[in-house]
Protein backbone atom coordinates (compact mmCIF):
# COMPACT_ATOMS: atom_id res chain seq x y z
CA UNK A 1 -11.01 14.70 23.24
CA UNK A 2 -10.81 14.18 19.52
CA UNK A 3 -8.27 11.55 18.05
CA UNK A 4 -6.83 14.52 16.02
CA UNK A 5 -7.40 17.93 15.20
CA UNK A 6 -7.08 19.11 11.24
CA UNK A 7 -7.13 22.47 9.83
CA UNK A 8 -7.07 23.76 6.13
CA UNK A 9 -5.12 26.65 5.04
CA UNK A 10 -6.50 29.00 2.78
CA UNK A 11 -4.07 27.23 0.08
CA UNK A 12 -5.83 24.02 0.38
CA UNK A 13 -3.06 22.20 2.76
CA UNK A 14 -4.73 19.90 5.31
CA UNK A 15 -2.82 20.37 8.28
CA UNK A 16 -3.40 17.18 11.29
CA UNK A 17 -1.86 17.02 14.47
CA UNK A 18 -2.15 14.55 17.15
CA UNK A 19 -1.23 15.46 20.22
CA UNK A 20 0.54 12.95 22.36
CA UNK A 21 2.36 14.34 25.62
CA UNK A 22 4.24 11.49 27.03
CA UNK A 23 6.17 11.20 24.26
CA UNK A 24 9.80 11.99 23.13
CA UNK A 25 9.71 11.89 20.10
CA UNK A 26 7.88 13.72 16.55
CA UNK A 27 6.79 11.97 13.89
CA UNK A 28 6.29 14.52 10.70
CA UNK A 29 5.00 12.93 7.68
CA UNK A 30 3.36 14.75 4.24
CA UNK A 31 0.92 12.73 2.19
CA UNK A 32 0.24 14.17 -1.67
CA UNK A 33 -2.16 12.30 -3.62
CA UNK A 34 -0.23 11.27 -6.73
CA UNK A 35 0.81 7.54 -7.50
CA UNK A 36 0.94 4.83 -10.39
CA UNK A 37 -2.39 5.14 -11.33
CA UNK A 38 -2.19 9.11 -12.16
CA UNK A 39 0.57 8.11 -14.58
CA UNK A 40 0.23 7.77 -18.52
CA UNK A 41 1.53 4.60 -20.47
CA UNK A 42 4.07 6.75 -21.84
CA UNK A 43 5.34 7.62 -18.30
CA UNK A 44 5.01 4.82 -15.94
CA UNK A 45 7.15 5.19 -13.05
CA UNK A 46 7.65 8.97 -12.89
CA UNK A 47 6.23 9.20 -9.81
CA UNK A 48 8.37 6.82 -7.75
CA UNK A 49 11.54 8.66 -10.35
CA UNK A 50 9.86 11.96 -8.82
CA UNK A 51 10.10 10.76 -5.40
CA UNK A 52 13.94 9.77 -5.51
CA UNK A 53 14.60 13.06 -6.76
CA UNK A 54 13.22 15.30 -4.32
CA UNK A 55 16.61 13.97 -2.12
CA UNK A 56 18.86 15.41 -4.38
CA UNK A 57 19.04 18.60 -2.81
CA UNK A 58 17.19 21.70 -2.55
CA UNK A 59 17.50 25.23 -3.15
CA UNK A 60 18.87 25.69 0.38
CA UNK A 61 20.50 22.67 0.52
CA UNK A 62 22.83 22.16 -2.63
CA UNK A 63 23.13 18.46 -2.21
CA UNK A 64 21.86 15.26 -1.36
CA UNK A 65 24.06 14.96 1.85
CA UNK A 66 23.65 18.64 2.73
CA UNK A 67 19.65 17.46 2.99
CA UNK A 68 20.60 14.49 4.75
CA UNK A 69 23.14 16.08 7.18
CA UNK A 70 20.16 18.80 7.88
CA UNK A 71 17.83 16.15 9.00
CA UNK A 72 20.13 14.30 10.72
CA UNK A 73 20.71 17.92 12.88
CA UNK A 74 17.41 17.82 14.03
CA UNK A 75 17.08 14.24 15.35
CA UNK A 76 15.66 13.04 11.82
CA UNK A 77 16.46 10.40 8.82
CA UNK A 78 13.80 11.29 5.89
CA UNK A 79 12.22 8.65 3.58
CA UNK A 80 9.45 8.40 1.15
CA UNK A 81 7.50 5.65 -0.31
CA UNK A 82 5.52 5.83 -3.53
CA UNK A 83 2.51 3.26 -3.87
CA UNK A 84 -0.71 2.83 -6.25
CA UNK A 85 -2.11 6.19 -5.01
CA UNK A 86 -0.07 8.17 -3.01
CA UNK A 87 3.23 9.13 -1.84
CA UNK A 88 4.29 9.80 1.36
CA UNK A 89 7.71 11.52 3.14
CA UNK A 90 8.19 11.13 6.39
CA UNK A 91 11.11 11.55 8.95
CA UNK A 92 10.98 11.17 13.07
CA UNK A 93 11.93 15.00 14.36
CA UNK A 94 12.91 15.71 18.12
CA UNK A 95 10.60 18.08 19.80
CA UNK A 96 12.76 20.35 20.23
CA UNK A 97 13.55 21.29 16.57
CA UNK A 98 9.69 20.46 14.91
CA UNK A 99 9.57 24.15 12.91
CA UNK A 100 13.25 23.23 11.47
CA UNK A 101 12.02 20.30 10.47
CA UNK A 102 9.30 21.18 9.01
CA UNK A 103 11.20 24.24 7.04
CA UNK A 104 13.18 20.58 5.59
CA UNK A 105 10.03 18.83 3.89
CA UNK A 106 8.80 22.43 2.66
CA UNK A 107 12.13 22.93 1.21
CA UNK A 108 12.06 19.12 -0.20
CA UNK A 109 8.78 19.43 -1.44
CA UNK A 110 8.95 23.31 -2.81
CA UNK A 111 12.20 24.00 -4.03
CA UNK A 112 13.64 20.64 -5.55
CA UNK A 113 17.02 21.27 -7.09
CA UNK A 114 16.32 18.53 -9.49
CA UNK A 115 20.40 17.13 -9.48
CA UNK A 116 21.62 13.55 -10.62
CA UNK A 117 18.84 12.54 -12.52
CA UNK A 118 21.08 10.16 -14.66
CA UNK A 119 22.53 9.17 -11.39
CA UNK A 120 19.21 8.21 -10.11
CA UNK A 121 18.01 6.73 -12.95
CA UNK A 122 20.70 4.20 -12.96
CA UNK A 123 19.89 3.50 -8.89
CA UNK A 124 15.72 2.73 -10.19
CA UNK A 125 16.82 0.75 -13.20
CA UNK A 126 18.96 -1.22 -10.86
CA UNK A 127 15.83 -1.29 -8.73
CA UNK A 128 13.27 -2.44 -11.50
CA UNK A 129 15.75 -5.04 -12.20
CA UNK A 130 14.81 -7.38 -9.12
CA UNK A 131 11.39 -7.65 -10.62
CA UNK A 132 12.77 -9.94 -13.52
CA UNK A 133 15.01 -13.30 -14.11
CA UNK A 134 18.24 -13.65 -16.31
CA UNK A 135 15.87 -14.04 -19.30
CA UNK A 136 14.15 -10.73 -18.86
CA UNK A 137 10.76 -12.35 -17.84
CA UNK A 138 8.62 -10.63 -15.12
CA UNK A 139 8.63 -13.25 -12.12
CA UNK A 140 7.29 -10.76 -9.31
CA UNK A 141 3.49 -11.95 -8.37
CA UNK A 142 2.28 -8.65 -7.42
CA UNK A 143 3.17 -7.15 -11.03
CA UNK A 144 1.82 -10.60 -12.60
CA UNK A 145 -1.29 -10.36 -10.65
CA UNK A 146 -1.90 -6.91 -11.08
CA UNK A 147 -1.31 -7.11 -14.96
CA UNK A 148 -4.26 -9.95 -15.14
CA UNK A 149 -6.50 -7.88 -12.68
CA UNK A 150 -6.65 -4.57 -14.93
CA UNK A 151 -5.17 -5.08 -17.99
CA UNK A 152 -4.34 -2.25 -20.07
CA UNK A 153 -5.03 0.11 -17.13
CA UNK A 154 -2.24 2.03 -14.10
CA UNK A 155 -3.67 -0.05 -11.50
CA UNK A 156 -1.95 -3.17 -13.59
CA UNK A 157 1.25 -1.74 -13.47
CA UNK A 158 4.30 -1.71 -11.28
CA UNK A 159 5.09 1.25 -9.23
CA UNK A 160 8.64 1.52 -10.49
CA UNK A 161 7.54 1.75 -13.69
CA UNK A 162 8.88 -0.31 -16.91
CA UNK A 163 12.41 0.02 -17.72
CA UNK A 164 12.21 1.29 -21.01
CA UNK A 165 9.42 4.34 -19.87
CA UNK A 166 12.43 5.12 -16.62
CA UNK A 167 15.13 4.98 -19.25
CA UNK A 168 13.18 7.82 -21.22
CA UNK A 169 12.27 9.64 -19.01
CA UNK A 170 13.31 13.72 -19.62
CA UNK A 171 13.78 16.48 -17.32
CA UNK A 172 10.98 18.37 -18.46
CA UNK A 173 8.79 15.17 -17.97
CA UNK A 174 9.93 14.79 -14.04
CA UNK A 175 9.24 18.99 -13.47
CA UNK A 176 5.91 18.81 -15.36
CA UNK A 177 4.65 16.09 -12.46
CA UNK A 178 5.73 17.92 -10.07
CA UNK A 179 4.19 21.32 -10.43
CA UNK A 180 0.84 19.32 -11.28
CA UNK A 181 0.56 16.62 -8.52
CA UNK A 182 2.68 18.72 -5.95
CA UNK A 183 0.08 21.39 -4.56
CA UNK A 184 -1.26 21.91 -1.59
CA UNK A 185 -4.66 21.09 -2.55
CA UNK A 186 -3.09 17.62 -3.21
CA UNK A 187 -1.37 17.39 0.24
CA UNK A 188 -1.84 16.79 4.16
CA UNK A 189 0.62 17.62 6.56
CA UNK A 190 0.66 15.47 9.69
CA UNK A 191 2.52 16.19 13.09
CA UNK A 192 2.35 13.44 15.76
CA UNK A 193 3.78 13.71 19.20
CA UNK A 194 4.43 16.25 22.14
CA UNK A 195 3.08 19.33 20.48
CA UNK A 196 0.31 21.70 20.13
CA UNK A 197 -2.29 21.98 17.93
CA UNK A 198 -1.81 25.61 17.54
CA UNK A 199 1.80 25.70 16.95
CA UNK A 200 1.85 23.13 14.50
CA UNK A 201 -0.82 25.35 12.29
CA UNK A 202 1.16 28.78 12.88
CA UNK A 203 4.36 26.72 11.72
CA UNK A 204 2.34 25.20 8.46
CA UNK A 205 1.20 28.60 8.06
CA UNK A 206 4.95 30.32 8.02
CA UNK A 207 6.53 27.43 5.91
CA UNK A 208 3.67 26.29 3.30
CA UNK A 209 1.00 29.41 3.45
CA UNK A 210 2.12 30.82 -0.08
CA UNK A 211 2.57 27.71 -1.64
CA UNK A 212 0.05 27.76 -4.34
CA UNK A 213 -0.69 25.44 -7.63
CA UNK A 214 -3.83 24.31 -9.56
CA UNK A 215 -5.54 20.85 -8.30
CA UNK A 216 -4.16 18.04 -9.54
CA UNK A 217 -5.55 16.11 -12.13
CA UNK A 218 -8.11 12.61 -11.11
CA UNK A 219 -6.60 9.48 -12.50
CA UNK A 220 -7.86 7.35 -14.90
CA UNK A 221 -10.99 5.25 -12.61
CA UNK A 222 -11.38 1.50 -13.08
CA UNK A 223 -14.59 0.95 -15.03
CA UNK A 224 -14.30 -2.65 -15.95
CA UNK A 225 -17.11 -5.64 -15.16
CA UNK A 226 -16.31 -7.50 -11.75
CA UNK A 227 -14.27 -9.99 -13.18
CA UNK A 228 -13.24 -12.20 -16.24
CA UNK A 229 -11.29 -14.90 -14.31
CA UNK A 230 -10.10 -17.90 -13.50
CA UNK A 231 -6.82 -16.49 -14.71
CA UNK A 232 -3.80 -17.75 -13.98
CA UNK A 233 -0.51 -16.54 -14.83
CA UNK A 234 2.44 -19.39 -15.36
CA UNK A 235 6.26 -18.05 -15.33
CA UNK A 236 8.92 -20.47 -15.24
CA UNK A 237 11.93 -20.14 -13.26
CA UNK A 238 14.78 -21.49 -11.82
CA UNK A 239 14.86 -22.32 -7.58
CA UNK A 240 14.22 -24.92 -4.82
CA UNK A 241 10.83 -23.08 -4.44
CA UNK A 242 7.78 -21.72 -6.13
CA UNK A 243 6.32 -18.30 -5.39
CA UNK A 244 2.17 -18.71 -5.77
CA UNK A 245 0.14 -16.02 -4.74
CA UNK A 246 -3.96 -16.41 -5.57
CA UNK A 247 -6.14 -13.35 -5.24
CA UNK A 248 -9.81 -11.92 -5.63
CA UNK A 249 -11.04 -8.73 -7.02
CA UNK A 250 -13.03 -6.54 -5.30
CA UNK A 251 -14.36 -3.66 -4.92
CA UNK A 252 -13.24 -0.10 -3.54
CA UNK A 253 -12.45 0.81 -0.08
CA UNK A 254 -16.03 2.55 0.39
CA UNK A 255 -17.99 -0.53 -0.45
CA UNK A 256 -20.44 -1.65 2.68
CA UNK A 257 -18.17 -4.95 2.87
CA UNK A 258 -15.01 -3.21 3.41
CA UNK A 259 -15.23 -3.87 7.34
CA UNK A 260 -16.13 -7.40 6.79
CA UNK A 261 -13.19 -7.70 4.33
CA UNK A 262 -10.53 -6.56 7.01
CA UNK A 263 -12.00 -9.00 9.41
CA UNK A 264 -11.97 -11.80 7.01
CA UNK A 265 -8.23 -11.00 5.69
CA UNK A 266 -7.15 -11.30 9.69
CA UNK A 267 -9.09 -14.48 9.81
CA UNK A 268 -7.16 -16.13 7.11
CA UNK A 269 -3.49 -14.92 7.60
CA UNK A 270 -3.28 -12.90 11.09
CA UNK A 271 -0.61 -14.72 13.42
CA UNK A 272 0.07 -18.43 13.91
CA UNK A 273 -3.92 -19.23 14.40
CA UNK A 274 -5.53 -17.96 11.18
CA UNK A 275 -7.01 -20.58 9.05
CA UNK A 276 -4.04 -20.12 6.57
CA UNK A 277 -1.41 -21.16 8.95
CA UNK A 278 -3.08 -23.81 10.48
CA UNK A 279 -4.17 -25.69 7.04
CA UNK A 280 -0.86 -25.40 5.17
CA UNK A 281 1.38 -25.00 7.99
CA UNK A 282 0.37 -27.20 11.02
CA UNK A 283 -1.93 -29.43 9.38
CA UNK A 284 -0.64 -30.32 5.90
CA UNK A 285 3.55 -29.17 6.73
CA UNK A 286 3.23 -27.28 2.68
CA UNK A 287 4.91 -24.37 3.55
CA UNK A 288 6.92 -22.38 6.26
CA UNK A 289 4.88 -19.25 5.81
CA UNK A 290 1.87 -18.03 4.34
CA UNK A 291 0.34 -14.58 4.86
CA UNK A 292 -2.75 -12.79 3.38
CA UNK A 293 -3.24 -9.33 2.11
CA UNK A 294 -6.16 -6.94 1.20
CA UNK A 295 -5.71 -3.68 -0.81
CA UNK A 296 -8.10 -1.55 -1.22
CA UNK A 297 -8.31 1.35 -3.38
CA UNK A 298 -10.80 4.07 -4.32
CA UNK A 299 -12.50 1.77 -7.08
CA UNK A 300 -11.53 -1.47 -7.26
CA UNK A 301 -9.63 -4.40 -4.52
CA UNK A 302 -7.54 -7.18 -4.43
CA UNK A 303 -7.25 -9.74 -1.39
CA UNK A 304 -4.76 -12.26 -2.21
CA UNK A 305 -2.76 -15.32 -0.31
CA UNK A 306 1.23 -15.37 -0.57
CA UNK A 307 3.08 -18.15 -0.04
CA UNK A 308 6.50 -20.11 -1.33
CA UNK A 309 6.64 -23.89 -1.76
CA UNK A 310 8.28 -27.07 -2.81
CA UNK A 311 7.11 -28.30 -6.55
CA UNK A 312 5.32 -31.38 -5.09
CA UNK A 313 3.51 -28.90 -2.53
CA UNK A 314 2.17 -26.65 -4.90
CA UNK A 315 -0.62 -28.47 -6.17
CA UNK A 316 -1.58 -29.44 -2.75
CA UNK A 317 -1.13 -26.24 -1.44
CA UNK A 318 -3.47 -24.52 -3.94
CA UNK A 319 -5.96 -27.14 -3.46
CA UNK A 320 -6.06 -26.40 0.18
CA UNK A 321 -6.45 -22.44 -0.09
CA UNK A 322 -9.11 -22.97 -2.64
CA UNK A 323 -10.70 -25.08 0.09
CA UNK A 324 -10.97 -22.52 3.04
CA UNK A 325 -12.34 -19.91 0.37
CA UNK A 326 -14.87 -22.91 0.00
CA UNK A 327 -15.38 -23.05 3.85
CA UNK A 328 -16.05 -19.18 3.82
CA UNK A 329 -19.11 -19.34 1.59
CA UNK A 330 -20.52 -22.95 2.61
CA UNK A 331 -20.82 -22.18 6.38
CA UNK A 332 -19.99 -19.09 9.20
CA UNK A 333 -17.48 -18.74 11.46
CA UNK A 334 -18.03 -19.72 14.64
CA UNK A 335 -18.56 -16.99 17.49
CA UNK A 336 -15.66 -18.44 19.45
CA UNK A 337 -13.37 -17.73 16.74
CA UNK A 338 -14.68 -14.35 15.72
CA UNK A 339 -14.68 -13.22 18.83
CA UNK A 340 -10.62 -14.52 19.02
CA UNK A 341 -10.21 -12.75 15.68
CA UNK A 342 -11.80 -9.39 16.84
CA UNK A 343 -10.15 -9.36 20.33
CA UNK A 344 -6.64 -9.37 18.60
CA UNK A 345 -7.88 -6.20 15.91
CA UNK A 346 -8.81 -4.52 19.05
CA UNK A 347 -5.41 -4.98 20.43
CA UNK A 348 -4.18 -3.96 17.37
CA UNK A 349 -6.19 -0.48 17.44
CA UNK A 350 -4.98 0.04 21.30
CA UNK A 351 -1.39 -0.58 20.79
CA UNK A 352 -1.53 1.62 17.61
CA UNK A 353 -1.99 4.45 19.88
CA UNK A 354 1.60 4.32 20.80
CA UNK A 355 2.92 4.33 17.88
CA UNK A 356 3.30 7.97 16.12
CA UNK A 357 4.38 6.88 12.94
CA UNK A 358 0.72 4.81 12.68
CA UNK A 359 -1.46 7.15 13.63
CA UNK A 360 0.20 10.03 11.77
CA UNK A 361 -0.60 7.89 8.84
CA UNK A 362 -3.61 7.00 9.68
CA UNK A 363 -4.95 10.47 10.16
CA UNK A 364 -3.09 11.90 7.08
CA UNK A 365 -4.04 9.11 4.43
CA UNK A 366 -7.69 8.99 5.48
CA UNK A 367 -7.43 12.70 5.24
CA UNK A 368 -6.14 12.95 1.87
CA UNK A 369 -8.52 9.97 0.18
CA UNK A 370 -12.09 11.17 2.13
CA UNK A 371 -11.57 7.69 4.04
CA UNK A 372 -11.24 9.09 7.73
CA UNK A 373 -10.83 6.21 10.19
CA UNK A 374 -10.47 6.61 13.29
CA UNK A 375 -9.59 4.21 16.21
CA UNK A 376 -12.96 4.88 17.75
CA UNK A 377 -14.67 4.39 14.51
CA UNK A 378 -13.43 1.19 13.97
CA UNK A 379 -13.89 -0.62 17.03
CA UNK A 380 -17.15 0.75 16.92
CA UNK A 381 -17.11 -1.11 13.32
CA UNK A 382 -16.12 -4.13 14.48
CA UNK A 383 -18.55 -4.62 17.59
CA UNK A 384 -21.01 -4.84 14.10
CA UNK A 385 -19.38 -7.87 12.45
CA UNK A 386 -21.41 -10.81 12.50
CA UNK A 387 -21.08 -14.41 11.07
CA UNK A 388 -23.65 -14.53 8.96
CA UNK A 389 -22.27 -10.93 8.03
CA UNK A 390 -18.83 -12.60 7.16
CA UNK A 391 -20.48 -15.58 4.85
CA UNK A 392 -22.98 -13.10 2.77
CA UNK A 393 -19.36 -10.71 1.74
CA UNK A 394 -17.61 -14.46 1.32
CA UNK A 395 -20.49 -15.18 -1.15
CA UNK A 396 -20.30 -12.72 -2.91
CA UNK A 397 -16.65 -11.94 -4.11
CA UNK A 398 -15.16 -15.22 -3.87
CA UNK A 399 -16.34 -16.76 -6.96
CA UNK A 400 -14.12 -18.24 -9.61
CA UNK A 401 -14.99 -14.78 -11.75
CA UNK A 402 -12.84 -13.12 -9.86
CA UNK A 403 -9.79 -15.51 -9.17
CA UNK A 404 -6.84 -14.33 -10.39
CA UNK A 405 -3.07 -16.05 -9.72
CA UNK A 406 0.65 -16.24 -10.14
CA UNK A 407 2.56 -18.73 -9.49
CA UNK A 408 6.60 -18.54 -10.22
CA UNK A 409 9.25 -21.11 -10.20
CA UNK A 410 10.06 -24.82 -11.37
CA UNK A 411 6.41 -26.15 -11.62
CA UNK A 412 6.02 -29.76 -13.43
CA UNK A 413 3.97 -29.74 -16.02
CA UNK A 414 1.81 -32.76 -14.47
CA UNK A 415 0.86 -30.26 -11.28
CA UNK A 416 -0.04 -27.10 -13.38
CA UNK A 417 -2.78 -29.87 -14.99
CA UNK A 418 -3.87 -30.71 -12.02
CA UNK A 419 -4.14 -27.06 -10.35
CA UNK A 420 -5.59 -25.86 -13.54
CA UNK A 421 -8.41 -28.98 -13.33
CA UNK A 422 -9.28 -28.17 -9.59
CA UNK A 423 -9.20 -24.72 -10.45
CA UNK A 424 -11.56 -25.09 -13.38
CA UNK A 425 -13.77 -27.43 -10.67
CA UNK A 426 -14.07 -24.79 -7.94
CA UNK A 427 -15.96 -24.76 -6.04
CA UNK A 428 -16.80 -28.11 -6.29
């Protein structure tokens, strides 16, 4: 049987389900492909602003609460996230009461009432806030990195937005997003749990078949050369710690390394054994935690290493990542600990398949972006990944042209010489 079934209405609307009979529970979730990047200078942040104000209240439900109260009747709790690309609502919905819920997000999503925008504009200004010190400096790596990755360009940008673009934001602004991002050309609706196929479609059908609006506009692509860097960005700031986070630009998520780049981000910060944890953690006692991510988006990448430390550690610390992005390109993996690596991924996958929130958005983002993954696919991926296959992507993206970092906090000035002399060194 087929990890999911998908149908199109005639509108456009991608409608998944997955059906999963042993469980109790419904997982409902709509993607629409609108995020930071679609977003002019002028208006950074208006879609995250959007997002908060499609739980104001709708046209059937007058209020915030009333929305709230509704889900709430049918077993639910909605929530939304807005991110580089997309944004996505969501809610768990008991069996029993899927078309209600359903008739909710349409109504959310449809017939926004558009109430308390000064209200919520307070709440995101509140929320942009955490992203700067008392001196109005931006200490959050992410935004630092991002800024020196694509400069001048959405993908540099917070998702909140800037305070001064939230504070201006109008009315007009907020509807004018909505009626051009929020179509169902632009949209998947995902259903994960004890239901059928069939019913899911004839409820889509009822609840979003006459919803209608132009496709939404591309954003702006990333066009830039591969990399400019070393860059680092210094912020000082008050704390027992420093925040450091060092990262690589890549490609898109349709590149032929993109399998090899999953593996390799598990193999430096997956669980207590990845080469991350046992340098800085076990070995050389640095840091308490360090984790690694990889983002990938439709043109361009980022894998970066997160981490807090002690002023004394930082030098030493950064010195030691540098060095297992050394190790990477110098020599392979060994089979024994690929193999460890790729047995825990596959674990991953399997116990993924009890999860309906995952595989709703699995289904539904790769869906909406043309990258379809399934869980079949990807093990099938993975029994390709070789060592040599790991050292040739290694090779060729980490390279001091496209290092980028942040690091935040008390710093002395003797360790940013010496991180910015074994930085200018690497690799040795």
């Amino acid at each position: 049987m087929p990890e999911y079934c998908c149908d199109t209405l005639e509108n456009g609307l991608r409608v998944i389900s997955v059906t999963l009979p042993h469980h109790h529970g419904t997982e409902v979730l709509i993607y629409l492909g609108v995020g930071s990047r679609h977003e002019s200078t002028r208006q950074a942040g208006i879609s995250h602003f959007l997002e908060h104000m499609l739980f104001k209240g709708t046209r059937d439900y007058p209020s915030g609460l009333a929305l709230e109260r509704a889900f709430e009747a049918v077993g639910g709790s909605a929530n939304a996230a807005t991110d580089t690309e997309t944004t996505c609502f969501h809610s768990r919905i008991h069996p029993a009461h899927l078309r209600e819920g359903l008739a909710l997000f349409a109504s959310m999503l449809r017939r926004p009432l558009f109430r308390d925008m000064e209200v919520e504009r307070r709440v995101i200004l509140e929320e942009a806030l955490s992203d700067f010190n008392e001196a109005g400096r931006q200490i959050n790596p992410d935004n630092l990195v991002a800024g020196l990755l694509f400069p001048r360009h959405p993908l540099g940008r917070p998702t909140v937005g800037s305070r001064p673009c939230v504070a201006r934001l109008s009315l007009s602004q907020l509807q004018r997003h909505h009626t051009g991002y929020y179509t169902p050309s632009n949209a998947v609706l995902a259903v994960a749990g004890p239901t059928e196929h069939q019913a899911v479609l004839s409820a889509a059908q009822e609840l979003f078949g006459d919803w209608q609006g132009a496709p939404a506009a591309p954003p702006q692509p990333w066009t830039a050369a591969p990399g400019d860097g070393p860059r680092i960005s210094w912020v000082r700031d008050n704390g027992s710690q420093i925040s450091l986070q060092l990262a690589f630009l890549l490609p898109g998520r349709d590149n032929p390394h993109a399998v090899n780049l999953r593996v390799i981000r598990r193999l430096l910060g997956w669980g207590g054994m990845s080469l991350l944890m046992l340098r800085l953690r076990e070995e050389l006692a640095l840091t308490y935690a360090v984790e690694a991510s990889l983002a990938l988006y439709v043109d361009a990448g980022v894998l970066a290493v997160d981490l807090a430390v002690s002023p004394d550690n930082l030098a030493p610390a950064v010195e030691a990542i540098l060095g297992i992005f050394s190790e990477l390109v110098e020599k392979e993996v060994s089979e024994g600990e690929l193999e460890h690596v790729l047995a825990t991924y596959r674990y991953d996958l399997d116990y993924s398949r009890d999860h309906l929130e995952e595989l709703a958005l699995r289904y539904a983002w790769g869906e909406l972006t043309g990258c379809r993954r399934t869980i079949e696919g990807d093990l099938a991926e993975l029994a390709k990944v070789t060592p040599s296959g790991l050292r040739e992507t290694a090779r060729e993206f980490f390279t001091p042209g496209r290092l980028y970092g942040a690091i935040v906090g008390p710093y002395h000035s003797r360790g940013r010489k010496r991180i910015e002399a074994s930085i200018a060194d690497w690799p040795a």
